[in-house]
C-alpha atoms as a PDB file:
ATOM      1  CA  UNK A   1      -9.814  -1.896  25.057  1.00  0.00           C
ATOM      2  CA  UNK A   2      -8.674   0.031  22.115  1.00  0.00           C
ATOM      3  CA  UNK A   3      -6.412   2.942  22.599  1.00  0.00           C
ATOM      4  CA  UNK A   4      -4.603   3.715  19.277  1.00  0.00           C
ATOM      5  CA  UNK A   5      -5.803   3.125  15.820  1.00  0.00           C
ATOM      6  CA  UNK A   6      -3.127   3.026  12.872  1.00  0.00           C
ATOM      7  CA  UNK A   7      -4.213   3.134   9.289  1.00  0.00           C
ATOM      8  CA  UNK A   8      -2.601   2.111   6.122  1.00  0.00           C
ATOM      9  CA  UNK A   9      -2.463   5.182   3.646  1.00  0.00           C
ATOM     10  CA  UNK A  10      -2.177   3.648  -0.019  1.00  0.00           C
ATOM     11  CA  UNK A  11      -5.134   2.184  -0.952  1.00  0.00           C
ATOM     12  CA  UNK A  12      -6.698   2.233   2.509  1.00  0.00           C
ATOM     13  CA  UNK A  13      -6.799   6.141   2.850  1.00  0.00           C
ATOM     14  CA  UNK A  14      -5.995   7.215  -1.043  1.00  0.00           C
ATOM     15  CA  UNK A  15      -5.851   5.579  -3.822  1.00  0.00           C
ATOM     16  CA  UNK A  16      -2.522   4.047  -5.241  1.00  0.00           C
ATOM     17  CA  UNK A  17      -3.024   1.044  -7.394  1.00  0.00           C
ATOM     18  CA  UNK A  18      -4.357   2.663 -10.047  1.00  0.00           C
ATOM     19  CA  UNK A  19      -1.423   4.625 -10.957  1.00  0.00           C
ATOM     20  CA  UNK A  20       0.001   1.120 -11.410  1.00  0.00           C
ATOM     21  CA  UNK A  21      -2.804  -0.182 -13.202  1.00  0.00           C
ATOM     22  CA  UNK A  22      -2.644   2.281 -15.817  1.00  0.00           C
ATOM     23  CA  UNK A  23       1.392   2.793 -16.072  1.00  0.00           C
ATOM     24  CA  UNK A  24       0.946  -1.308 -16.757  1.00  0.00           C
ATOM     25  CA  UNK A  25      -1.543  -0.578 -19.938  1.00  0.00           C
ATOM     26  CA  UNK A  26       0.710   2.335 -20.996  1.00  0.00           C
ATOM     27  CA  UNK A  27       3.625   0.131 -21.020  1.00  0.00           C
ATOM     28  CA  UNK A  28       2.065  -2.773 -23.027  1.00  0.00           C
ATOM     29  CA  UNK A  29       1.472  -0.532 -25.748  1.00  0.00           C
ATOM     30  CA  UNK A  30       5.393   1.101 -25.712  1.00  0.00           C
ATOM     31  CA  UNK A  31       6.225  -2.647 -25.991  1.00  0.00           C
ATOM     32  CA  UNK A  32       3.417  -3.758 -28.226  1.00  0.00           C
ATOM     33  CA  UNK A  33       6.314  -4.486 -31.166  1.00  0.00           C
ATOM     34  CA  UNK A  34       7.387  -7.429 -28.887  1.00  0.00           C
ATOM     35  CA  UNK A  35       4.905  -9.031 -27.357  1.00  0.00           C
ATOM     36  CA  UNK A  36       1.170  -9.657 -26.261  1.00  0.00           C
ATOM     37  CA  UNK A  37      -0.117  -7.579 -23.587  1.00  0.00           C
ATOM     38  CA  UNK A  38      -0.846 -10.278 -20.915  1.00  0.00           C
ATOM     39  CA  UNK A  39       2.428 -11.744 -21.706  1.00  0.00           C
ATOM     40  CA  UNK A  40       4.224  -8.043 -21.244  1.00  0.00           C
ATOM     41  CA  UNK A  41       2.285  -7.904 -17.733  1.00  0.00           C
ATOM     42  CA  UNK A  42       2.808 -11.529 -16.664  1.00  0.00           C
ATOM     43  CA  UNK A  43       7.148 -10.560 -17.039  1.00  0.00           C
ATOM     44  CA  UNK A  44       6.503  -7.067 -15.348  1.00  0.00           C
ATOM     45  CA  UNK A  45       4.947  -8.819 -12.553  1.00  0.00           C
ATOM     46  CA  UNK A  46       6.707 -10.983 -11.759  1.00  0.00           C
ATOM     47  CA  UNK A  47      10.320  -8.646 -12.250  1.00  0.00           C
ATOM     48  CA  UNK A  48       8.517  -6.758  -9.552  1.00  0.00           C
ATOM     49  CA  UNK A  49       8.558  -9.388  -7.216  1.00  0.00           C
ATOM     50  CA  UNK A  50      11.513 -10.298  -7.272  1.00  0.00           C
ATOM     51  CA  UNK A  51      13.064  -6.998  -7.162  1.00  0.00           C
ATOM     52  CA  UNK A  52      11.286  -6.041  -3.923  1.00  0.00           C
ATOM     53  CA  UNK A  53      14.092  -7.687  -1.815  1.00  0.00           C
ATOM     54  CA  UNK A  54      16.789  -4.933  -4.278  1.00  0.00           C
ATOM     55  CA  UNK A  55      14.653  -2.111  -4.695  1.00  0.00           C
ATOM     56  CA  UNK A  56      11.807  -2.405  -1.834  1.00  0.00           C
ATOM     57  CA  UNK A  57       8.902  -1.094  -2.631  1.00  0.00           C
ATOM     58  CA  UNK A  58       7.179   2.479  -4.538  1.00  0.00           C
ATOM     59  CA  UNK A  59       7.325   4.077  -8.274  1.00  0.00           C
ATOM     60  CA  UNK A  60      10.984   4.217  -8.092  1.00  0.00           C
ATOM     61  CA  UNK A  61      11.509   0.369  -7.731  1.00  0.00           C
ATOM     62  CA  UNK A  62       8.505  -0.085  -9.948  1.00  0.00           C
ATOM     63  CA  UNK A  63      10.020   1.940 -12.871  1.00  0.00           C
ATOM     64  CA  UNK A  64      13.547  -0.162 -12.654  1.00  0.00           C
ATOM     65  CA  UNK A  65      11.301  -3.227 -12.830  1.00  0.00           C
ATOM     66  CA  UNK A  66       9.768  -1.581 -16.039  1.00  0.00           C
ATOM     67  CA  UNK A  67      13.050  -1.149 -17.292  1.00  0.00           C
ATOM     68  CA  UNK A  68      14.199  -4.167 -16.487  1.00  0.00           C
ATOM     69  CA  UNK A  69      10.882  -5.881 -18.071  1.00  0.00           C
ATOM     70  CA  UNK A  70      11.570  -4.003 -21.651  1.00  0.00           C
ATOM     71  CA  UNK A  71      15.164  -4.980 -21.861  1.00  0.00           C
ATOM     72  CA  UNK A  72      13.623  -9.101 -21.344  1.00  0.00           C
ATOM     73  CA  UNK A  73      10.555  -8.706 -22.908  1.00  0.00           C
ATOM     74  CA  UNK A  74      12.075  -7.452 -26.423  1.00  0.00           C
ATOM     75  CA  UNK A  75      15.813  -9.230 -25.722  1.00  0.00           C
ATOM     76  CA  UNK A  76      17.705  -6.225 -25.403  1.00  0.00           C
ATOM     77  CA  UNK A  77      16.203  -4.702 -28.491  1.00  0.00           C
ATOM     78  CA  UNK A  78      14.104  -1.998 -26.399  1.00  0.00           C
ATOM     79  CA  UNK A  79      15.030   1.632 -27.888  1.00  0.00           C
ATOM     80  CA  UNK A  80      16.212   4.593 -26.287  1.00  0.00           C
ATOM     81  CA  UNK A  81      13.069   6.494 -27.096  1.00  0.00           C
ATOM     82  CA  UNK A  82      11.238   3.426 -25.549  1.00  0.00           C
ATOM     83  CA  UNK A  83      13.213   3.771 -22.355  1.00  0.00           C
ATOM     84  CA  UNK A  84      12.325   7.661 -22.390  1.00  0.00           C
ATOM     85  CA  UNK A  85       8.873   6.930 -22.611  1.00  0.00           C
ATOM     86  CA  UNK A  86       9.339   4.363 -19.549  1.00  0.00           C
ATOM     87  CA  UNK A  87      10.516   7.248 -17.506  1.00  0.00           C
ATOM     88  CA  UNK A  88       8.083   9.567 -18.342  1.00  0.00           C
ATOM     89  CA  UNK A  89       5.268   7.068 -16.892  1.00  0.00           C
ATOM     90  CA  UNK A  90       7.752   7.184 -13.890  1.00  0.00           C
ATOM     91  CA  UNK A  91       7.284  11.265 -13.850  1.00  0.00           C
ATOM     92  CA  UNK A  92       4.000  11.365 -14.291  1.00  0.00           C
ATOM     93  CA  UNK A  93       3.101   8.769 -11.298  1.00  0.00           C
ATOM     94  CA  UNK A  94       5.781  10.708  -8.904  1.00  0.00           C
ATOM     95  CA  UNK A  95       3.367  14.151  -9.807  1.00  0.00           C
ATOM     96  CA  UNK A  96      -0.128  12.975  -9.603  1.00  0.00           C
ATOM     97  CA  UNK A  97      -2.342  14.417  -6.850  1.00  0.00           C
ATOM     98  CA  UNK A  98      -3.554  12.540  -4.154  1.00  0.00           C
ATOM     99  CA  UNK A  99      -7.161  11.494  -4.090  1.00  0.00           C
ATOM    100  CA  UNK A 100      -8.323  10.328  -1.130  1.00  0.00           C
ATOM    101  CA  UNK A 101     -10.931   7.104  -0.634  1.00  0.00           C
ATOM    102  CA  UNK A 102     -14.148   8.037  -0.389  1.00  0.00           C
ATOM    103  CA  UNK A 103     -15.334   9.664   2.932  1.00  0.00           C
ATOM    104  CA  UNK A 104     -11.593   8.880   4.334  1.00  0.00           C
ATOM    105  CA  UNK A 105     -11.550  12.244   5.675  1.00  0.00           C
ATOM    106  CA  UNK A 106     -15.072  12.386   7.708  1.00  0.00           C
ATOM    107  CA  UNK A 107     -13.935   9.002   8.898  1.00  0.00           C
ATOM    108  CA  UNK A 108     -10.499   9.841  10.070  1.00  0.00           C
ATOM    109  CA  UNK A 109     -12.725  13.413  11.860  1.00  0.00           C
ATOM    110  CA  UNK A 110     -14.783  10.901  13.885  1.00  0.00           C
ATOM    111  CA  UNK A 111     -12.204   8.268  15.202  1.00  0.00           C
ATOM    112  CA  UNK A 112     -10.155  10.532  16.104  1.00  0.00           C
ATOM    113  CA  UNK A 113     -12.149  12.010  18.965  1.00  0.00           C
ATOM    114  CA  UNK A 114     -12.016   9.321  20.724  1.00  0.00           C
ATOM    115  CA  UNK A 115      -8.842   7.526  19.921  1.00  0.00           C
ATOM    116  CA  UNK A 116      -5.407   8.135  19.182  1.00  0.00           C
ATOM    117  CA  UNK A 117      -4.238   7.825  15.425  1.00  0.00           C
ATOM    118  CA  UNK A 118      -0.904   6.378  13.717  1.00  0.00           C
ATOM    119  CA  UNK A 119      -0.560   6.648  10.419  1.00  0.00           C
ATOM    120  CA  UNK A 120       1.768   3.508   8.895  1.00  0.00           C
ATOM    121  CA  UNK A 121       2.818   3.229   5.351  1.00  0.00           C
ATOM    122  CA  UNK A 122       5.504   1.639   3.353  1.00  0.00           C
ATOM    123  CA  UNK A 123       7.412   2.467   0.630  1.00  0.00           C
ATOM    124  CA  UNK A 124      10.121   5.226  -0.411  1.00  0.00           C
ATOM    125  CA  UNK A 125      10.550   7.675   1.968  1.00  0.00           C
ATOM    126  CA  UNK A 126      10.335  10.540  -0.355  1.00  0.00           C
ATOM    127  CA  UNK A 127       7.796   9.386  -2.597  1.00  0.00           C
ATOM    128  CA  UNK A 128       6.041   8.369   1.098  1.00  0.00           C
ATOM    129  CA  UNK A 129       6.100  11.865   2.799  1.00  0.00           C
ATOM    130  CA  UNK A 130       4.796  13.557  -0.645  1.00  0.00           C
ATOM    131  CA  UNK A 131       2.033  12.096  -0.361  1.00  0.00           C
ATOM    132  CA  UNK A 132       1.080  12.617   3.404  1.00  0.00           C
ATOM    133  CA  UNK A 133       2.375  16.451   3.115  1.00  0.00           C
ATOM    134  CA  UNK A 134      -0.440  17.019   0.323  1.00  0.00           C
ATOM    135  CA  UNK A 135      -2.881  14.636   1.359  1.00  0.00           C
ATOM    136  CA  UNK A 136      -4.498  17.010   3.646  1.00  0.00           C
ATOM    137  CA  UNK A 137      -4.483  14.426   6.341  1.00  0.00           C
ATOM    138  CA  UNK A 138      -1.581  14.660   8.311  1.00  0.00           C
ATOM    139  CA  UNK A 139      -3.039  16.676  11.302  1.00  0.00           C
ATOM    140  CA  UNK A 140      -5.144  13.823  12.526  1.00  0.00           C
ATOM    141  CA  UNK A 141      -2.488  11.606  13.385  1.00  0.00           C
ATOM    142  CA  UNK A 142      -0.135  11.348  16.192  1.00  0.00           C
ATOM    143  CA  UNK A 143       2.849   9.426  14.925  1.00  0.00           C
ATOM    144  CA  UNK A 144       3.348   9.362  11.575  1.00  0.00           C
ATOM    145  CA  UNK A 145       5.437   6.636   9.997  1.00  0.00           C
ATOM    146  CA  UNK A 146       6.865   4.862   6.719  1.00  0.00           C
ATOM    147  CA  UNK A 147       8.543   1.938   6.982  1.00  0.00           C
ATOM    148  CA  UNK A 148      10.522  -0.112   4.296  1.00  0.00           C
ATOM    149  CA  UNK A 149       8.044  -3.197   5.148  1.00  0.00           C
ATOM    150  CA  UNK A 150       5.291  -4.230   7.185  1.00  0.00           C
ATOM    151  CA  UNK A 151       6.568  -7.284   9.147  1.00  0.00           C
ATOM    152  CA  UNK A 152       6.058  -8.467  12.456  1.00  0.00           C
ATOM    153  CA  UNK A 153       9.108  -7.425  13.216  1.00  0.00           C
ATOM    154  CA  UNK A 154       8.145  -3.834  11.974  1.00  0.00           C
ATOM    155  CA  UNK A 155       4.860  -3.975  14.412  1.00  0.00           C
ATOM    156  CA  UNK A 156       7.011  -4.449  17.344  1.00  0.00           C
ATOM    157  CA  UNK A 157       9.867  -1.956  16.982  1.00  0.00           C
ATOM    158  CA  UNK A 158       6.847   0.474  16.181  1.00  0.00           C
ATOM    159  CA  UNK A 159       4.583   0.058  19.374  1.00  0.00           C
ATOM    160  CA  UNK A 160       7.872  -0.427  21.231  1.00  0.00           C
ATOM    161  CA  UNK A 161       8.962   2.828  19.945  1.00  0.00           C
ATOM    162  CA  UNK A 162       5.856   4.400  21.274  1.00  0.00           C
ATOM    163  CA  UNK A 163       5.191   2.138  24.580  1.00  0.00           C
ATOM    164  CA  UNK A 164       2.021   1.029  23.534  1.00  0.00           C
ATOM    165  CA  UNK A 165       0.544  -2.690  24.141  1.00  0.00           C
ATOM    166  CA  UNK A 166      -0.535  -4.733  21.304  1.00  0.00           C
ATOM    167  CA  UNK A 167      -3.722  -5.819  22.845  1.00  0.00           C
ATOM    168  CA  UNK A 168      -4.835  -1.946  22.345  1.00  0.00           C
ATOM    169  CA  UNK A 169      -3.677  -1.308  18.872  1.00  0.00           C
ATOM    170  CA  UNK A 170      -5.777  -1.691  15.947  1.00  0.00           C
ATOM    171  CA  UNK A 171      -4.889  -1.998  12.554  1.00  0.00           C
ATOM    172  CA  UNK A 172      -6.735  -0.260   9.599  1.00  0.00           C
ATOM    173  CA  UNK A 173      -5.824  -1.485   6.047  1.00  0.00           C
ATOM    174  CA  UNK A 174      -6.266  -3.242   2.780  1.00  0.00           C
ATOM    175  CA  UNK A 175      -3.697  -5.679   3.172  1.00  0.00           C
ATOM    176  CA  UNK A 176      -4.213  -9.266   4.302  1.00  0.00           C
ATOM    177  CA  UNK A 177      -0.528 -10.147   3.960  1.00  0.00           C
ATOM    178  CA  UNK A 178       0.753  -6.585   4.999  1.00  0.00           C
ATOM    179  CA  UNK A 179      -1.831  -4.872   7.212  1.00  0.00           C
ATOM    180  CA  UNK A 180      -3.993  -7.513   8.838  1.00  0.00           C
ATOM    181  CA  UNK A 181      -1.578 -10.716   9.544  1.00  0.00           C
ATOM    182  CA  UNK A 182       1.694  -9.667  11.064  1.00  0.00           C
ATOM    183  CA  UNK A 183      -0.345  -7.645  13.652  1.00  0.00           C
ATOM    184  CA  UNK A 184      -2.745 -10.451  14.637  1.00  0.00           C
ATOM    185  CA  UNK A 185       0.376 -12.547  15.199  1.00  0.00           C
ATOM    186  CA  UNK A 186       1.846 -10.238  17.944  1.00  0.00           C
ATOM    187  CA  UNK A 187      -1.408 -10.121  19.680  1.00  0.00           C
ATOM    188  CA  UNK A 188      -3.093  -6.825  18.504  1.00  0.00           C
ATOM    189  CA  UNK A 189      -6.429  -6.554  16.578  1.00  0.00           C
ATOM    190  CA  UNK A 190      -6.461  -5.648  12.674  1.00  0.00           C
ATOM    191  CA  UNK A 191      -9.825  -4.331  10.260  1.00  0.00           C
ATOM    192  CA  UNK A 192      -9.735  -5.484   6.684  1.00  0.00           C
ATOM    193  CA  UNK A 193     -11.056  -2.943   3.897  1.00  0.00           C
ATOM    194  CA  UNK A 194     -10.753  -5.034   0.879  1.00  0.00           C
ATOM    195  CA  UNK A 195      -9.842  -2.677  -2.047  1.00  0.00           C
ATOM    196  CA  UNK A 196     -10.717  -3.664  -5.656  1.00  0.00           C
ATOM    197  CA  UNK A 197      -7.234  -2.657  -6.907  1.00  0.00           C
ATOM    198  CA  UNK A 198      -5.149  -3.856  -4.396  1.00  0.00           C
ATOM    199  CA  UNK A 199      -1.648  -5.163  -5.614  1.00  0.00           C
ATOM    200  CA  UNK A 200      -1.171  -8.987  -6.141  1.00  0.00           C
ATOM    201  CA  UNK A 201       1.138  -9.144  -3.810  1.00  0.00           C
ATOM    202  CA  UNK A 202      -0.537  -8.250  -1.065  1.00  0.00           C
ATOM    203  CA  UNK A 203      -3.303 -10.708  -1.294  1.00  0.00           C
ATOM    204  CA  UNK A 204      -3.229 -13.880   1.076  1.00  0.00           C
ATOM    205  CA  UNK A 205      -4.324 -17.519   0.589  1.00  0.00           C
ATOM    206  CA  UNK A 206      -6.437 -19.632   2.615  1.00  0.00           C
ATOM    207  CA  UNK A 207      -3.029 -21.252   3.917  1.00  0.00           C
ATOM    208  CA  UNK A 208      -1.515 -17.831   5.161  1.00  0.00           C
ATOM    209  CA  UNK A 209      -4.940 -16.864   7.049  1.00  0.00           C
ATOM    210  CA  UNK A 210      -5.585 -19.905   8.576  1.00  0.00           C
ATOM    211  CA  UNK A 211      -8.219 -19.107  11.756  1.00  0.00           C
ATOM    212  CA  UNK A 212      -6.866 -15.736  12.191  1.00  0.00           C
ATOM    213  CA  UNK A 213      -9.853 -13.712  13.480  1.00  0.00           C
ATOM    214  CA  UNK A 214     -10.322  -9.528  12.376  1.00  0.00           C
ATOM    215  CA  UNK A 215     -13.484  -7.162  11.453  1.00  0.00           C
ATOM    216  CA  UNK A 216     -13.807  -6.545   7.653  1.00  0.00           C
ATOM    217  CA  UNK A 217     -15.848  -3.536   6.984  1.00  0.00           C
ATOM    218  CA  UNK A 218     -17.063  -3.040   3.130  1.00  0.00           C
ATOM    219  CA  UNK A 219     -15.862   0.398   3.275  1.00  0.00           C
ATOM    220  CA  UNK A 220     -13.791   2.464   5.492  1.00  0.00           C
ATOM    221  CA  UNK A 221     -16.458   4.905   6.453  1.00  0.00           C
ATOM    222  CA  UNK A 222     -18.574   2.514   8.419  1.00  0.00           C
ATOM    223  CA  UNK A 223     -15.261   2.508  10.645  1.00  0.00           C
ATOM    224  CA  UNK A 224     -16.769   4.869  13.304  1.00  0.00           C
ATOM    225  CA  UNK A 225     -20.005   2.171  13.610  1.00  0.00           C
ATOM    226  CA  UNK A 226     -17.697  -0.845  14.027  1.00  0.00           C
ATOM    227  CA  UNK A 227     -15.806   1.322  16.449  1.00  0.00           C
ATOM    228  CA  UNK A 228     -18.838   1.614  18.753  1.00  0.00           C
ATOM    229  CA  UNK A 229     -20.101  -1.877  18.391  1.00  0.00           C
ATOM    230  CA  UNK A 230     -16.591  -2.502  20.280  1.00  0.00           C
ATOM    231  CA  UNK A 231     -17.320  -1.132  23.051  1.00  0.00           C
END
């Protein structure tokens, strides 16, 4: 039996990626004077991933990758005025509004009768809590938490911060590798939304998912009719 439904916000809840997406296609033209744009991406991807363990994760971390990126990409020849532009992508991700996935708020209205809500994101704390104070959303959850990653290790400090037993949490999100996996593996259940702009990183191979066993819904607002099939 289900007693307490958490959802991952970016991407599950609002959309995130595609602030990414399109500070990427900015940045290949700022750098266009030294290099081809799938080459430009290919370095910027993978300076992200490495830097995760440094920097963790959010537009912070993402914009010293971009820096970082530049200063490879064009061998130290990358311009002030090039940099400036850099940060100004940074800016302008850290002030755009939040749009919410379709019909996330309806959905989050009708689970929420009937079952307690956590709300579990990761990222930069500041950047993080931004976005839940304007999202609108905030009311319909209980607990509210962001977390520097989603781990196993994460899933059980969280429900043992709370008291609450694995075989009754669910797990909302986009995330194979983040959302869905780690909380199978400590015995809880987990509902895969797959996202066409989810990050990279987050995807997971047939290797990582193995036999693992969770709903996938083609959109989060037939939630509340999975919900009842449950029961």
């Amino acid at each position: 039996m289900i007693n307490i439904i958490a959802f991952d916000a970016d991407d599950t809840l609002w959309h995130n990626e595609n602030l990414y997406h399109n500070a990427k296609v900015t940045l290949t033209k700022i750098l266009a004077d030294y290099g081809e744009p799938d080459a430009i991406q290919a370095i910027l991807d993978q300076t992200e991933v490495r830097n995760i363990e440094y920097y963790g994760y959010g537009i912070k971390s993402f914009a010293l990758s971009m820096v970082e990126a530049a200063v490879d990409i064009s061998n130290g020849e990358v311009t002030g005025a090039e940099i400036s532009e850099v940060i100004s992508i940074t800016k302008n991700m850290l002030r755009a509004p939040v749009e919410l996935e379709d019909g996330a708020e309806d959905t989050l209205r009708q689970v929420a009768k009937n079952y307690e809500l956590m709300l579990i994101t990761k990222g930069d704390l500041f950047e993080q809590e931004r976005k839940i104070g304007i999202s609108g959303i905030a009311d319909y959850f209980l607990y509210l938490e962001v977390v520097g990653e989603k781990s196993e290790a994460t899933y059980q400090r969280l429900l043992g911060k709370y008291d609450i037993d694995p075989a009754g949490f669910l797990m909302v999100g986009n995330s194979l590798r983040s959302d869905i996996l780690p909380v199978l593996r400590i015995g809880g259940q987990a509902v895969y939304i797959p996202n066409e702009h989810t990050w990279f990183h987050e995807l997971a191979g047939e290797d990582e998912i193995g036999e693992a066993e969770y709903g996938e819904l083609e959109r989060l607002s037939h939630l509340p009719e999975y919900l009842q099939q449950l029961k």
